[in-house]
Protein backbone atom coordinates (compact mmCIF):
# COMPACT_ATOMS: atom_id res chain seq x y z
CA UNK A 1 101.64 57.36 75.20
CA UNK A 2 105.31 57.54 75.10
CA UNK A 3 106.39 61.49 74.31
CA UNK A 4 103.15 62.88 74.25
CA UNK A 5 102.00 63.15 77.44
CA UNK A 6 99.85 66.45 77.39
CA UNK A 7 99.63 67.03 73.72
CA UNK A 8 97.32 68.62 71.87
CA UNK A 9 96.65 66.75 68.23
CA UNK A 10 94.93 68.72 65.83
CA UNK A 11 93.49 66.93 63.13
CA UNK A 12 92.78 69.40 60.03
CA UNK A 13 91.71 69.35 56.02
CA UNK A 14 89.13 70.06 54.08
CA UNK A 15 85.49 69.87 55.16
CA UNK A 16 83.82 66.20 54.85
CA UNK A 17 87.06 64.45 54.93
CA UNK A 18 86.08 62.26 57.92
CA UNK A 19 87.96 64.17 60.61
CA UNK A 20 84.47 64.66 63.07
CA UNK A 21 83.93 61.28 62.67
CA UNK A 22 87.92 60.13 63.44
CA UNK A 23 87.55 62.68 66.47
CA UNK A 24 84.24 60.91 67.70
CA UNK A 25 85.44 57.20 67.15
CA UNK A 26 88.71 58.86 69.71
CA UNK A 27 86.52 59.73 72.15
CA UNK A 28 84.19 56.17 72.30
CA UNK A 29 87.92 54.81 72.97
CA UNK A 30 88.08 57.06 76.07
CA UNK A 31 90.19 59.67 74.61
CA UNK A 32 89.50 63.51 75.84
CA UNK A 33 88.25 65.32 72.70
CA UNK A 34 87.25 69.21 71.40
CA UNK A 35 85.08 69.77 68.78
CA UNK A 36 85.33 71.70 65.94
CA UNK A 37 84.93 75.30 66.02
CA UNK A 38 83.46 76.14 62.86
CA UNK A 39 80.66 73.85 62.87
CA UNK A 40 79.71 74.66 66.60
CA UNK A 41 79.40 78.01 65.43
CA UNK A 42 77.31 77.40 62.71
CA UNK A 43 74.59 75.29 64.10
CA UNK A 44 74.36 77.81 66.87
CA UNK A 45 73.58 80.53 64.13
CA UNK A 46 71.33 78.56 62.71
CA UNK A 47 69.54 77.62 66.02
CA UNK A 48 68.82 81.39 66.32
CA UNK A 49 68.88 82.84 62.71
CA UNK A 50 71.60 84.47 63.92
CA UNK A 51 73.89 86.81 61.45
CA UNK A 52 77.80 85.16 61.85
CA UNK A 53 77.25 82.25 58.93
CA UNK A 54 79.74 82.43 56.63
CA UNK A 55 77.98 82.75 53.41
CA UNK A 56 76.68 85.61 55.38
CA UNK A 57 79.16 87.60 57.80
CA UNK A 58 82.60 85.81 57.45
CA UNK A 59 84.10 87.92 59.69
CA UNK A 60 81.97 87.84 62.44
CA UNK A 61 82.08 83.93 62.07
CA UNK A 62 86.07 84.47 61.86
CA UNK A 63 85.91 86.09 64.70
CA UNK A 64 82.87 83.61 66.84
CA UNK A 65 85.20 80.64 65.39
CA UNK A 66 88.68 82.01 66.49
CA UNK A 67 86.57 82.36 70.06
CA UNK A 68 85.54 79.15 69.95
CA UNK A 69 88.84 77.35 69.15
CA UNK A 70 90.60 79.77 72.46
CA UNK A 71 88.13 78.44 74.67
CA UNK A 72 88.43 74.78 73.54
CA UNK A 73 92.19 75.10 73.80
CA UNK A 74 92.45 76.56 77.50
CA UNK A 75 89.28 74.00 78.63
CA UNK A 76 90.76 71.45 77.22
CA UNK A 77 94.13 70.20 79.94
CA UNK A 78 96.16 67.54 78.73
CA UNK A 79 96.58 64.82 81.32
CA UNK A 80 99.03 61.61 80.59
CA UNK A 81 96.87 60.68 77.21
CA UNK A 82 96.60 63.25 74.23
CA UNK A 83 93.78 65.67 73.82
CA UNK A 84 92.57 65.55 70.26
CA UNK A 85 91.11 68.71 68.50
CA UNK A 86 88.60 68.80 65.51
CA UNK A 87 90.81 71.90 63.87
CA UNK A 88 92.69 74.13 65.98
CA UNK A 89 93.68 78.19 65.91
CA UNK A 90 95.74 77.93 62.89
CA UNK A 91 93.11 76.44 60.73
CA UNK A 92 90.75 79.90 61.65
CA UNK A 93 94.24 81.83 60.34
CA UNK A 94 93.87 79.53 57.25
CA UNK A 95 89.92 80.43 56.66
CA UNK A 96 90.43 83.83 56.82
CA UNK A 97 92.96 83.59 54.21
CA UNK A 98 91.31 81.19 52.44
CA UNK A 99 88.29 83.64 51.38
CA UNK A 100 91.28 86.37 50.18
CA UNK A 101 91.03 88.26 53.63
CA UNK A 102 94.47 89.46 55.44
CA UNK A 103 94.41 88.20 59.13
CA UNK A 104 94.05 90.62 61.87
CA UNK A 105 97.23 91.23 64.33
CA UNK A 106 95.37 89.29 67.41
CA UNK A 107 94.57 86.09 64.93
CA UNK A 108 98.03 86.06 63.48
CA UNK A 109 99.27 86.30 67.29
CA UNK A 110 96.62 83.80 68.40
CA UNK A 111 97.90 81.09 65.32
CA UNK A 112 101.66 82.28 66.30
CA UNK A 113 101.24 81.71 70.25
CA UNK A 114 98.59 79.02 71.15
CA UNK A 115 100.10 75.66 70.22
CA UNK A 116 99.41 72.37 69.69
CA UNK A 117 101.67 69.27 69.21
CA UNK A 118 103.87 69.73 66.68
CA UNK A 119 102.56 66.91 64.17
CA UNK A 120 99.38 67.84 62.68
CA UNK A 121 97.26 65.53 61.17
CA UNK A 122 95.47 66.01 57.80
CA UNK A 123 92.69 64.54 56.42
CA UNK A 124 92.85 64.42 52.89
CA UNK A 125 89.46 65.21 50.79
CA UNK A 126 87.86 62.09 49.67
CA UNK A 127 85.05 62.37 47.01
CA UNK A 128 83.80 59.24 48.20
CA UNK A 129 82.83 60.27 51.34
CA UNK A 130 82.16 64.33 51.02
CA UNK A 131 78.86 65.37 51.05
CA UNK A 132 77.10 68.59 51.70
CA UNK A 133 74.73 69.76 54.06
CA UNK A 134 72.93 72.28 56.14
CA UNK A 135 75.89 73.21 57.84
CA UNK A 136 78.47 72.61 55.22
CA UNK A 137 77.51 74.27 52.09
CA UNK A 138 81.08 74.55 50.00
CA UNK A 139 81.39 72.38 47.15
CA UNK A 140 83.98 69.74 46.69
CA UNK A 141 86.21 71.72 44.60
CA UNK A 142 85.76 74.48 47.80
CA UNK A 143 86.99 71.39 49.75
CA UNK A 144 90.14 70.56 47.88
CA UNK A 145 91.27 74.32 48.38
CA UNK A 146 90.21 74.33 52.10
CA UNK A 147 92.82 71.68 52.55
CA UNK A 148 95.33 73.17 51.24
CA UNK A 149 95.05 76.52 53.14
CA UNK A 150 94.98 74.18 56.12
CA UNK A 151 98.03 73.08 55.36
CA UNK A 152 100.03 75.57 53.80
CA UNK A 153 99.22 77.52 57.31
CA UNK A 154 99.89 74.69 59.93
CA UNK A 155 103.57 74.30 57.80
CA UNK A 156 103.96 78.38 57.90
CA UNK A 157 103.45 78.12 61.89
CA UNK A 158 105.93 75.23 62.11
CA UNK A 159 103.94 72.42 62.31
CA UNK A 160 104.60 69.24 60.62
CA UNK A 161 101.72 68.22 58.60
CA UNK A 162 101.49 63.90 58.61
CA UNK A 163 98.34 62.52 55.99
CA UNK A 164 96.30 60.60 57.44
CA UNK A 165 95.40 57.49 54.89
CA UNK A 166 91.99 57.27 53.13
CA UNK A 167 91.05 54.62 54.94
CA UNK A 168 88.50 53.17 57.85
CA UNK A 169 87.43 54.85 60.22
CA UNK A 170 88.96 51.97 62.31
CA UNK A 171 92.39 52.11 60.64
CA UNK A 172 93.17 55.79 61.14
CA UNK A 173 92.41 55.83 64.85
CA UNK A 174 95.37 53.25 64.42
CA UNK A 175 97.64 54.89 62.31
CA UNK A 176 97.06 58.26 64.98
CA UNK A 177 97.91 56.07 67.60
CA UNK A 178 100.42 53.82 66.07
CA UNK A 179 102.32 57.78 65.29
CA UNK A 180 101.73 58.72 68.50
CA UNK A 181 103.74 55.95 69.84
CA UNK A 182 105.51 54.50 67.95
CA UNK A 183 106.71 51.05 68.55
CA UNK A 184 110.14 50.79 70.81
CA UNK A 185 113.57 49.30 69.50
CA UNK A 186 115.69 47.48 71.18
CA UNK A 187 118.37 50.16 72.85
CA UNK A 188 115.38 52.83 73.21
């Protein structure tokens, strides 16, 4: 992909606005993927009744999610083709914000420091295709105001924030692409 080579594309928004699913239709095309933090975390907790949910402990799952999104980052090396990450760093800064708490110095650093291509996608909440369940509990409204966080923090750490259209799954893997490498014109 023409000026990408080695990027890391976060795709970001509200909960159950289809980003899993455009990350997982990525990776059947033979693109490297990460999965989201938050959710990892989550069904591990549950696995084990563990105490770091976040309608139980949000700051230990602040802190097991901002873990989680380091390690995918540094596992994760960028070859010729994109990476592409089910939320990054920044959208752990935009959590903890998000339930009214002021980040810590090493997640502020973390969100400052450990980057990701500088276009950002954002999947928009879609009340035809949210739903809750065991591992996503927040209502829809919840949803709406996740997104913005998300993006309100990506553009505070300098990111540029594209939509992604509420669409196919099939048409956003090619608008991602299609953005990604964009078409040359004549004199390029």
């Amino acid at each position: 992909m023409t000026g990408t080579a080695g990027s890391r594309i976060v795709f970001t928004g509200g909960p159950g606005s289809g980003k899993t699913t455009l990350v997982e239709a990525l990776a059947a095309r033979g693109f490297a993927v990460a999965p989201e933090a938050g959710r990892s975390v989550i069904r591990d907790q549950l696995t084990v009744d563990g105490p770091a949910l976040p309608w139980q402990d949000a700051a230990l799952y602040t802190e097991l999610m901002l873990a989680e999104a380091l390690r995918a980052h540094r596992a994760v090396e960028p070859g010729a083709r994109p990476v592409f990450f089910d939320r990054g760093v920044v959208d752990v800064y935009a959590y903890c914000r998000l339930r009214g708490a002021a980040p810590a110095g090493h997640l502020r650093r973390a969100a400052a420091e450990v980057r990701y291509d500088t276009r950002v996608f954002l999947a928009p909440t879609w009340p035809e295709i949210y739903v809750r369940d065991t591992e996503r509990r927040q209502s829809y409204e919840e949803a709406v105001r996740t997104e913005e966080a998300c993006a309100a923090a990506y553009r505070l750490h300098g990111y540029e924030v594209v939509p992604l259209p509420r669409a196919t799954v099939t048409a956003r893997v090619d608008f991602v692409l299609a953005a990604l490498n964009p078409p040359r014109t004549p004199g390029n």
